[in-house]
Protein backbone atom coordinates (compact mmCIF):
# COMPACT_ATOMS: atom_id res chain seq x y z
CA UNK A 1 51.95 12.38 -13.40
CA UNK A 2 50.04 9.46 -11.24
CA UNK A 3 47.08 7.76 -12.00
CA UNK A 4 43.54 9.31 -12.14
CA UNK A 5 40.07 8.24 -11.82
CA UNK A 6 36.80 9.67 -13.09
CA UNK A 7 33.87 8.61 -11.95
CA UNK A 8 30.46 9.33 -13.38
CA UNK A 9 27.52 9.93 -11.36
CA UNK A 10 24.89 12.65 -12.10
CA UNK A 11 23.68 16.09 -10.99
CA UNK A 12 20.56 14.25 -9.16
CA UNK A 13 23.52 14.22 -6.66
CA UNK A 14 21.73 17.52 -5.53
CA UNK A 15 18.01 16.33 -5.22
CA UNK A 16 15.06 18.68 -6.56
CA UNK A 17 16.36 21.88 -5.72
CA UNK A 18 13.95 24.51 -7.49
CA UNK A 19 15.33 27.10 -8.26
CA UNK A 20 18.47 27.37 -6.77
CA UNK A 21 21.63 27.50 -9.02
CA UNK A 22 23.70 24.81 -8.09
CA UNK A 23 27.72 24.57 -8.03
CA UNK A 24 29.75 22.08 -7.11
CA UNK A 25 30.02 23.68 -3.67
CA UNK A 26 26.34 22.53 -3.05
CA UNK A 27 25.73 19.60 -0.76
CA UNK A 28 23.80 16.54 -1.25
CA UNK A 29 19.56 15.97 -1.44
CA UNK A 30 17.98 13.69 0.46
CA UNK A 31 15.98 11.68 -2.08
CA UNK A 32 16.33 8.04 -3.72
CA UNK A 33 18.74 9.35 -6.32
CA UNK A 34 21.08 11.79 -4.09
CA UNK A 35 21.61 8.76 -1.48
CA UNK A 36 22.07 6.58 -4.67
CA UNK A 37 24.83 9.02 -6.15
CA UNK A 38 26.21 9.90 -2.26
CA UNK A 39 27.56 6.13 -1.61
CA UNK A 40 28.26 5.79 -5.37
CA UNK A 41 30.81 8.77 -5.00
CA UNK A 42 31.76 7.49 -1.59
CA UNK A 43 33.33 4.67 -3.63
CA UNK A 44 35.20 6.46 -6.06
CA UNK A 45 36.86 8.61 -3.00
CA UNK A 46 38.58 5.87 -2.27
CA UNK A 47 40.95 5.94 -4.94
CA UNK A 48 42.61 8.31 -3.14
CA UNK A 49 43.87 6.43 -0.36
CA UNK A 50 45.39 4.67 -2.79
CA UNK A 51 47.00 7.63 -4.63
CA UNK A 52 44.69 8.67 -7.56
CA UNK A 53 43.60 11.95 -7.95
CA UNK A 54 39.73 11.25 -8.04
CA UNK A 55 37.15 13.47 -9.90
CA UNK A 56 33.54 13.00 -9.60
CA UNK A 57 31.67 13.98 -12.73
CA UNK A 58 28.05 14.64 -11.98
CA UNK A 59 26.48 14.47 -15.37
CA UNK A 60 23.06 16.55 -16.69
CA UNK A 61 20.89 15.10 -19.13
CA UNK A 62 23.52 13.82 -22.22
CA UNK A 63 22.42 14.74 -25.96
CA UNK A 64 23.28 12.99 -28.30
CA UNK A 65 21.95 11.24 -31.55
CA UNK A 66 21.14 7.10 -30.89
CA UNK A 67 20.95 7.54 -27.31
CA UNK A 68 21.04 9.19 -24.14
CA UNK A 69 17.99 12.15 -22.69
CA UNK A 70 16.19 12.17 -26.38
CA UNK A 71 16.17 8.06 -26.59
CA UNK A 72 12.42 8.21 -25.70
CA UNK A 73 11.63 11.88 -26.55
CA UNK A 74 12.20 12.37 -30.24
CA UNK A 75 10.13 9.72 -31.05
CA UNK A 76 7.34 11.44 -29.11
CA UNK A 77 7.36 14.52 -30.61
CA UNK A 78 7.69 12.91 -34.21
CA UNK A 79 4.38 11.01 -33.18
CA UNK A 80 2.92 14.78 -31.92
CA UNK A 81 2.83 13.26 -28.22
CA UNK A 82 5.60 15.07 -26.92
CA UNK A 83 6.06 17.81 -24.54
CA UNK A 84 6.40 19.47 -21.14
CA UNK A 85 6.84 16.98 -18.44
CA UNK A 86 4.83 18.33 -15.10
CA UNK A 87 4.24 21.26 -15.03
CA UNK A 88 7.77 22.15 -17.10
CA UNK A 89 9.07 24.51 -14.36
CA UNK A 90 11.99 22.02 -13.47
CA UNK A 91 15.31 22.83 -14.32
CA UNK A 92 16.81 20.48 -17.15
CA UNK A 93 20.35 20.95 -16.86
CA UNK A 94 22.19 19.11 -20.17
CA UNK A 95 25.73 18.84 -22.10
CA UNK A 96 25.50 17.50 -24.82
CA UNK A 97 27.93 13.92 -26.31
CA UNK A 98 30.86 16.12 -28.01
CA UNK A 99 31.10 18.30 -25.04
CA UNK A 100 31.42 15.38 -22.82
CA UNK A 101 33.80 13.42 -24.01
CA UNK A 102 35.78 16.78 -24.43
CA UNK A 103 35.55 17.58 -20.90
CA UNK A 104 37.12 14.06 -19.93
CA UNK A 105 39.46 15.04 -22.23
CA UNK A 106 40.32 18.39 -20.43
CA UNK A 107 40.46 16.56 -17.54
CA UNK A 108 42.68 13.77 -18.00
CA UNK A 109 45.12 17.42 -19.46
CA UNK A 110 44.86 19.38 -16.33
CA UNK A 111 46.20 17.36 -13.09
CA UNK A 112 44.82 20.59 -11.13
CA UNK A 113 41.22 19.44 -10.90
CA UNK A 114 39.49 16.76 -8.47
CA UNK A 115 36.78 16.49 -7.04
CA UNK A 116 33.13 17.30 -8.12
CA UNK A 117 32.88 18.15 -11.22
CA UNK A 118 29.31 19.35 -13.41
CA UNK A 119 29.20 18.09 -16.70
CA UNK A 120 25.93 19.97 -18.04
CA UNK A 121 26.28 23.03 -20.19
CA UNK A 122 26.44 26.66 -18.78
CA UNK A 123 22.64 27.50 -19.80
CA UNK A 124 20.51 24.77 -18.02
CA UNK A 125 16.70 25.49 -19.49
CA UNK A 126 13.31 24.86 -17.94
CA UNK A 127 11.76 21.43 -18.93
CA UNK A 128 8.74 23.38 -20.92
CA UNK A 129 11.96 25.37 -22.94
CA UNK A 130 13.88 22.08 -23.30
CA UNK A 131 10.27 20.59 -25.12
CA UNK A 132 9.40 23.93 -27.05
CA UNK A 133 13.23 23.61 -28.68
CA UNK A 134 13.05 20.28 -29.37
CA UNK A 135 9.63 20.86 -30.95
CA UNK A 136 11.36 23.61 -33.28
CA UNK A 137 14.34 21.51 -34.20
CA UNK A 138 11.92 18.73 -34.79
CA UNK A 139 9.23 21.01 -36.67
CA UNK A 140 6.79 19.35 -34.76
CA UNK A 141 4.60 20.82 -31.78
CA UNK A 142 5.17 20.60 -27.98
CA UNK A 143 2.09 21.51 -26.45
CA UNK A 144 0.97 17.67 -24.82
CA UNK A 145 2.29 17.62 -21.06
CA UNK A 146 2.91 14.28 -19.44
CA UNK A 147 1.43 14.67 -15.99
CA UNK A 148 3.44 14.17 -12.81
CA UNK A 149 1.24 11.64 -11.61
CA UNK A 150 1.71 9.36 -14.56
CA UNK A 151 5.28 10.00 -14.62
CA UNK A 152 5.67 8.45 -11.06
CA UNK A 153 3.25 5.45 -11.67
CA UNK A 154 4.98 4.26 -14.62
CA UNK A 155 8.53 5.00 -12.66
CA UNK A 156 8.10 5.10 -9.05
CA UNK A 157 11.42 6.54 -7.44
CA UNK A 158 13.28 7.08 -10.79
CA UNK A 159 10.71 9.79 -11.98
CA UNK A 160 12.67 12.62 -9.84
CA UNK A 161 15.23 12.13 -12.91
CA UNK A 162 12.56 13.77 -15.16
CA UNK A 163 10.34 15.35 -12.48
CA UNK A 164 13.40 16.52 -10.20
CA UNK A 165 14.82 20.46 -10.77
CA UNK A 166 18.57 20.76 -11.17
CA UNK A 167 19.44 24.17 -11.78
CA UNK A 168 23.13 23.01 -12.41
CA UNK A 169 26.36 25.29 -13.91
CA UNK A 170 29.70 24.02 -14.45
CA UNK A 171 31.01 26.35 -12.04
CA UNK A 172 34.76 24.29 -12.21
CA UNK A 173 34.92 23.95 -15.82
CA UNK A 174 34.22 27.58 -16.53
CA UNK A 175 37.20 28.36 -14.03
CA UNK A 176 39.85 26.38 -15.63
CA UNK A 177 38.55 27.98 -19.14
CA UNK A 178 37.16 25.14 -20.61
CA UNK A 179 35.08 25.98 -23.73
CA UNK A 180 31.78 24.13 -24.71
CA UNK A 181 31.18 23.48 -28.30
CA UNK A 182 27.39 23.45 -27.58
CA UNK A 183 26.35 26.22 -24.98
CA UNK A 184 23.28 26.39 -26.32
CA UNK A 185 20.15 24.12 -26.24
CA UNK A 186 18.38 25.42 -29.64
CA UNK A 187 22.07 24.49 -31.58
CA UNK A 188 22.95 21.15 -29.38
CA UNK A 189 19.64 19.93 -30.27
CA UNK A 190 19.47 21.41 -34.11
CA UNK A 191 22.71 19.07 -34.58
CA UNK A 192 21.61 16.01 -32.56
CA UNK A 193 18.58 16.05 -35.07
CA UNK A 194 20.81 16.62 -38.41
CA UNK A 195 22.75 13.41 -36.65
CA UNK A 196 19.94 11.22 -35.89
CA UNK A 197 18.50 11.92 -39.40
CA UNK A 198 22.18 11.10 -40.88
């Protein structure tokens, strides 16, 4: 069966993109975090000279209760501060923790795959809808925006991972038939809130 190695890197792999859907097909941004994930997948390839069969998971935003994209956020929005980041038009793509660690699982079970791989969910939502949600699962409103500007002073180059737009789809996984538990932001939220409060 032979050995294989996953490595994780992210979907910033793509830079800020806009718009444009991206598959794993797409090729690399230029920015801070796309050179960053670039030479970290550059690394992993090397497991193949060696034998491995090497896939590179490039991971969205991961929900998931005591952790992960709503670390910062929930607490926000249960303080009323929360909402849009910029101007909310960026593309949030996300997967949330059940769905990951039942993709690794699919892939360690089919020996077919390598490569790039997009671990986000097939229904990546607008930063503004990924606030509005979390608002409604919280019961709490969304309507204070974090400007851009701030954003980068406080982070410098890591704000693309908030400010960035990653219109992502799991273009692999959907072709081998794998099936997310959580397609949908409203429900993968709704149950990372029931968890946190657990």
């Amino acid at each position: 069966s032979g050995t294989t190695f996953i490595s994780a890197s992210g979907v910033g792999f793509y830079g800020s993109r806009g718009d444009d859907i991206l598959t794993e097909n797409e090729p690399a941004g230029e920015d801070f975090l796309a050179r960053l994930s670039v030479d970290w997948e550059g690394e992993a390839r090397l497991a193949a000279e060696k034998g491995a069969r090497v896939v590179l998971t490039r991971l969205g935003g991961v929900l998931g209760a005591g952790g992960g994209a709503l670390a910062q956020m929930i607490p926000a929005f249960k303080r009323l501060v929360g909402g849009p980041i910029g101007n909310g038009r960026q593309w949030f793509p996300w997967i949330h923790l059940e769905d990951l660690i039942a993709a690794v699982h699919f892939l360690l079970e089919h020996s077919d795959i390598s490569g790039p791989v997009n671990f986000c969910a097939p229904a990546p939502v607008l930063n503004r809808d990924l606030a509005a949600a979390l608002g409604k699962a919280l019961n709490r409103p969304a309507f204070m925006p974090a400007p851009a500007f701030v954003i980068r002073m406080v982070l410098g180059e890591c704000a693309e991972v908030l400010l960035g737009s990653q219109r992502a789809i799991p273009q692999k996984l959907q072709e081998h038939r794998f099936a997310f538990h959580y397609p949908d932001i409203e429900a993968a939220l709704q149950a990372v809130v029931r968890a946190a409060a657990g």
